[in-house]
N, C-alpha and C. Protein backbone atom coordinates (compact mmCIF):
# COMPACT_ATOMS: atom_id res chain seq x y z
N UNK A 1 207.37 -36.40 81.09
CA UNK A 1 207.22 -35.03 81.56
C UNK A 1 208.13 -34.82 82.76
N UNK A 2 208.58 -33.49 82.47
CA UNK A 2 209.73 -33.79 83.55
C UNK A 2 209.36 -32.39 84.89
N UNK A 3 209.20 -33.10 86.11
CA UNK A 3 208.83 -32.52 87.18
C UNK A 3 209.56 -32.44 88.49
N UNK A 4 209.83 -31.13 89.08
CA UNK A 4 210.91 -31.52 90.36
C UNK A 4 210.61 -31.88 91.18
N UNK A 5 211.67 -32.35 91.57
CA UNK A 5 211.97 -33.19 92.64
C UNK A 5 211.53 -34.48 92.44
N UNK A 6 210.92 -35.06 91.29
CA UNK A 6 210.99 -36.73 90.86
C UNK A 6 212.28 -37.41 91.47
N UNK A 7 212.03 -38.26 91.64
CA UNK A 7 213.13 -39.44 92.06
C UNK A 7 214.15 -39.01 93.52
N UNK A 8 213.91 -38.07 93.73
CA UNK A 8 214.86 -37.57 94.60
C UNK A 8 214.54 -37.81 95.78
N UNK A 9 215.50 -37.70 96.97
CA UNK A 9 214.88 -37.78 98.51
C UNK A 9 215.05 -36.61 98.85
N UNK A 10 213.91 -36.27 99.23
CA UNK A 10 213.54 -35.05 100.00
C UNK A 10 213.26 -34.70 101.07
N UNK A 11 213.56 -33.56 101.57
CA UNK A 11 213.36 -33.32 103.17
C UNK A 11 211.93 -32.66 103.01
N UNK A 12 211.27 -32.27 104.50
CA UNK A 12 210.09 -31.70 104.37
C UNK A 12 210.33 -30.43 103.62
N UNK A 13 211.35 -29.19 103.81
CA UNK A 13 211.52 -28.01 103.17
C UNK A 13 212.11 -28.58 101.55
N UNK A 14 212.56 -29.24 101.31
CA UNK A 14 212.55 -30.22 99.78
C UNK A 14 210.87 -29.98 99.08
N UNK A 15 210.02 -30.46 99.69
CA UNK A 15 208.97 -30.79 99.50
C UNK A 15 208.33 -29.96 99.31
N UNK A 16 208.25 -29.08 100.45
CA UNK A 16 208.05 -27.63 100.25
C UNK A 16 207.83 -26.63 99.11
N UNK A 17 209.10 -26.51 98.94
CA UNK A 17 209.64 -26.12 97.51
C UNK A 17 208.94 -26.41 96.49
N UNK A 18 209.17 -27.63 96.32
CA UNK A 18 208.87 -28.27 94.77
C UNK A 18 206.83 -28.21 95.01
N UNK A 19 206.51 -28.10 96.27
CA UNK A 19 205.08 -28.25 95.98
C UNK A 19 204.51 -26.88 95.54
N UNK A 20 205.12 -25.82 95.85
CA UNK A 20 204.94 -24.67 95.34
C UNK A 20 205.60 -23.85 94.23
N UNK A 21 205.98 -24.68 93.67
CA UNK A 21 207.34 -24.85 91.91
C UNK A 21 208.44 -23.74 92.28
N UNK A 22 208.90 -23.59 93.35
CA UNK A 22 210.00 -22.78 93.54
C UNK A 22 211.22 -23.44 93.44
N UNK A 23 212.74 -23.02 92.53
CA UNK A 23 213.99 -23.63 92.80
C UNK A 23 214.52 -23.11 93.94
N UNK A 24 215.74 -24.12 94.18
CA UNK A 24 216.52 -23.93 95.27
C UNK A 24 217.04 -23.01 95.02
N UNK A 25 217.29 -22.42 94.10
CA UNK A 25 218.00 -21.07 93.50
C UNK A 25 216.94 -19.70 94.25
N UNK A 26 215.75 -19.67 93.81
CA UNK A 26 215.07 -18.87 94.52
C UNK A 26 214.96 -19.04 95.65
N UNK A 27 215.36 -19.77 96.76
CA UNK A 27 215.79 -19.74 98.26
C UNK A 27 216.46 -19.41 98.40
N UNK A 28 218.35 -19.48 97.62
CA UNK A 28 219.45 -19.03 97.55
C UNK A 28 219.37 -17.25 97.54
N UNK A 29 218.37 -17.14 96.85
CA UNK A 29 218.55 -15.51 96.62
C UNK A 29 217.19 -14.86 97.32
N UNK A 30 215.97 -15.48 97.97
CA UNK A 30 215.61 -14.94 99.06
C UNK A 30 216.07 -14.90 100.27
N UNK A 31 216.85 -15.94 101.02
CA UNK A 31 217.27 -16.32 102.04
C UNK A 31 218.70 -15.59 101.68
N UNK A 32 219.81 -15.45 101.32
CA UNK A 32 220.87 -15.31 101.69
C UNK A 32 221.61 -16.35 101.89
N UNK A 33 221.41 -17.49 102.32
CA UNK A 33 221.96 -18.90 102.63
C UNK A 33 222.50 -19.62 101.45
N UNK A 34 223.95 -20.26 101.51
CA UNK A 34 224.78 -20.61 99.97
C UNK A 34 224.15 -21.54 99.63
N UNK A 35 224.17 -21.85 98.37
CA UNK A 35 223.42 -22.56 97.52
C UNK A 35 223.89 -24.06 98.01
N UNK A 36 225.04 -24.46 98.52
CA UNK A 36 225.41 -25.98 98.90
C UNK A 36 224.57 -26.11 100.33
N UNK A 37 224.63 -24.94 101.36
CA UNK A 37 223.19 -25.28 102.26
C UNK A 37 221.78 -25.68 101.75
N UNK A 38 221.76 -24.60 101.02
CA UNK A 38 220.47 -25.18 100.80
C UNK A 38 219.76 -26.57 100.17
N UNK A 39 221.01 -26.80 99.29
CA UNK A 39 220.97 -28.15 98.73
C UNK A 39 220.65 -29.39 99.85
N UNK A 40 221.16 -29.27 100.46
CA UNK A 40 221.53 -29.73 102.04
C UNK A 40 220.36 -30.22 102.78
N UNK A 41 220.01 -28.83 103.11
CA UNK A 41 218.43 -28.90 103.51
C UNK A 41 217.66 -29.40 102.97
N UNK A 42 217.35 -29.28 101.84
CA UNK A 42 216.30 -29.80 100.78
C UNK A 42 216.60 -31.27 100.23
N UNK A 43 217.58 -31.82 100.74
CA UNK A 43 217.71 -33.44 100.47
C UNK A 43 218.34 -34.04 101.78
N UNK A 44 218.70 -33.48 102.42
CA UNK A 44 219.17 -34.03 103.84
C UNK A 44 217.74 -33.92 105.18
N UNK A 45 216.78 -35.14 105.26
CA UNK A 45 216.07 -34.71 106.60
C UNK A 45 216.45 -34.71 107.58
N UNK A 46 217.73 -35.19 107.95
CA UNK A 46 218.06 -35.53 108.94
C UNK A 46 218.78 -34.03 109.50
N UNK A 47 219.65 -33.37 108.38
CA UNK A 47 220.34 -32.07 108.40
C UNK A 47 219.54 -31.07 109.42
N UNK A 48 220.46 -30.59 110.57
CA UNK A 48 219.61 -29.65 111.72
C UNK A 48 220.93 -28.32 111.35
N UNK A 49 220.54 -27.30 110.86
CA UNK A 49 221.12 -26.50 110.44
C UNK A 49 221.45 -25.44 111.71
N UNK A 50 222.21 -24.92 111.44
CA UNK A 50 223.05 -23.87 112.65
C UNK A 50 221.44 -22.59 112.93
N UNK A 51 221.95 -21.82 114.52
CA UNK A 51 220.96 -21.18 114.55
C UNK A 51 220.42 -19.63 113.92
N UNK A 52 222.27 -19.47 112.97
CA UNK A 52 221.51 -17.94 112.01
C UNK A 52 221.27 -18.83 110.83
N UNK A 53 221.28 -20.06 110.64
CA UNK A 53 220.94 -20.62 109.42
C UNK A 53 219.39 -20.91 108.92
N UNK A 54 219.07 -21.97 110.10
CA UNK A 54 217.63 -21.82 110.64
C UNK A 54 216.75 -20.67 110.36
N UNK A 55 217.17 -19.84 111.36
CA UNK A 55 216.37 -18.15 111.23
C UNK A 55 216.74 -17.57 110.02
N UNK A 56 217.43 -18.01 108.80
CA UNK A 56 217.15 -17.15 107.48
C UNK A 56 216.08 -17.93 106.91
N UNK A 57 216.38 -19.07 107.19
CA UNK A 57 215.53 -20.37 106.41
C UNK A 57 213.61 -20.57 106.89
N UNK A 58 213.81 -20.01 108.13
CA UNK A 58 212.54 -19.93 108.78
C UNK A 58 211.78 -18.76 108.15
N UNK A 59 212.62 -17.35 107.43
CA UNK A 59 211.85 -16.82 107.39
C UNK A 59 211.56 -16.28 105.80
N UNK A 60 212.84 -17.31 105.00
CA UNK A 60 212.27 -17.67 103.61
C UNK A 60 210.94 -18.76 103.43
N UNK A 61 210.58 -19.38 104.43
CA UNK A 61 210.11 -20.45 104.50
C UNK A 61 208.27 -19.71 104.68
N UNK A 62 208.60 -19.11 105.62
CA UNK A 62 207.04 -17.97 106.01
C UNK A 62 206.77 -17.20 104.94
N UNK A 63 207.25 -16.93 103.93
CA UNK A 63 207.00 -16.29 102.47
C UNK A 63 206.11 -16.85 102.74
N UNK A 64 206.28 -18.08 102.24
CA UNK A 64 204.88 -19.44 101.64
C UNK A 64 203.63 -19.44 102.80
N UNK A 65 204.38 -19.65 104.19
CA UNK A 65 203.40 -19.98 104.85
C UNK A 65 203.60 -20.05 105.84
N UNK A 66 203.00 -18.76 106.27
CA UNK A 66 202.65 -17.64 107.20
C UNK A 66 202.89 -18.05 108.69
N UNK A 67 202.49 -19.64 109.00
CA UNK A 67 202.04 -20.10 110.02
C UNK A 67 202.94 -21.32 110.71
N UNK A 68 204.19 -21.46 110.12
CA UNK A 68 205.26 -22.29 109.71
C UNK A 68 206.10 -21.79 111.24
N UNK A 69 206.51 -23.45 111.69
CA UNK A 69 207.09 -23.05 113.31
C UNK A 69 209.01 -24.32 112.54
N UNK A 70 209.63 -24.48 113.47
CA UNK A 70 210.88 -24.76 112.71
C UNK A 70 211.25 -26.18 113.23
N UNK A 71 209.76 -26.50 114.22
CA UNK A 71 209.17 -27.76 114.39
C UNK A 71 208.52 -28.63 113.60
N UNK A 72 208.05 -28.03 112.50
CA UNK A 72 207.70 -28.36 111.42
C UNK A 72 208.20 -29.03 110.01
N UNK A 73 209.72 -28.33 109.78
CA UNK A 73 210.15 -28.59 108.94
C UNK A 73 211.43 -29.47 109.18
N UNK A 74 211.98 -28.91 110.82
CA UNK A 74 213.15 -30.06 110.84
C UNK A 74 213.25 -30.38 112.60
N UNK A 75 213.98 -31.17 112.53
CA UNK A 75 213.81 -32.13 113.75
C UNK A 75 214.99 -31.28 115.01
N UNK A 76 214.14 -30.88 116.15
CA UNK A 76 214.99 -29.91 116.83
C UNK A 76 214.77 -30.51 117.77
């Protein structure tokens, strides 16, 4: 059975995603942010993204959940 994000390394917003069955594609086109960022994000934890990058990503991210600080998802 085939399920995302199997085998892959994931960042916390990786995780994110896939725990709520959303593609990176549907971040791509809520957020505004190019699809090779987002890739980025979602398999890079280490990746600390620029600060209009962040703030699109922070507030595709609050779709899901509401209560979401940017301490949370990546290392600032």
């Amino acid at each position: 059975m085939f399920r995302f994000g199997k085998g892959k390394s994931r960042s916390k917003v990786g995780k994110l995603i896939d725990k709520h069955g959303y593609s990176q594609e549907d971040f791509v086109n809520v957020s505004g942010i190019s699809r090779n960022t987002i890739s980025r994000i979602c398999s890079d934890p280490k990746y600390v993204p620029s600060a209009g990058v962040l703030k699109k990503m922070m507030k595709a991210i609050r779709s899901l959940d509401p209560h979401a600080k940017s301490d949370d998802y990546f290392n600032i």
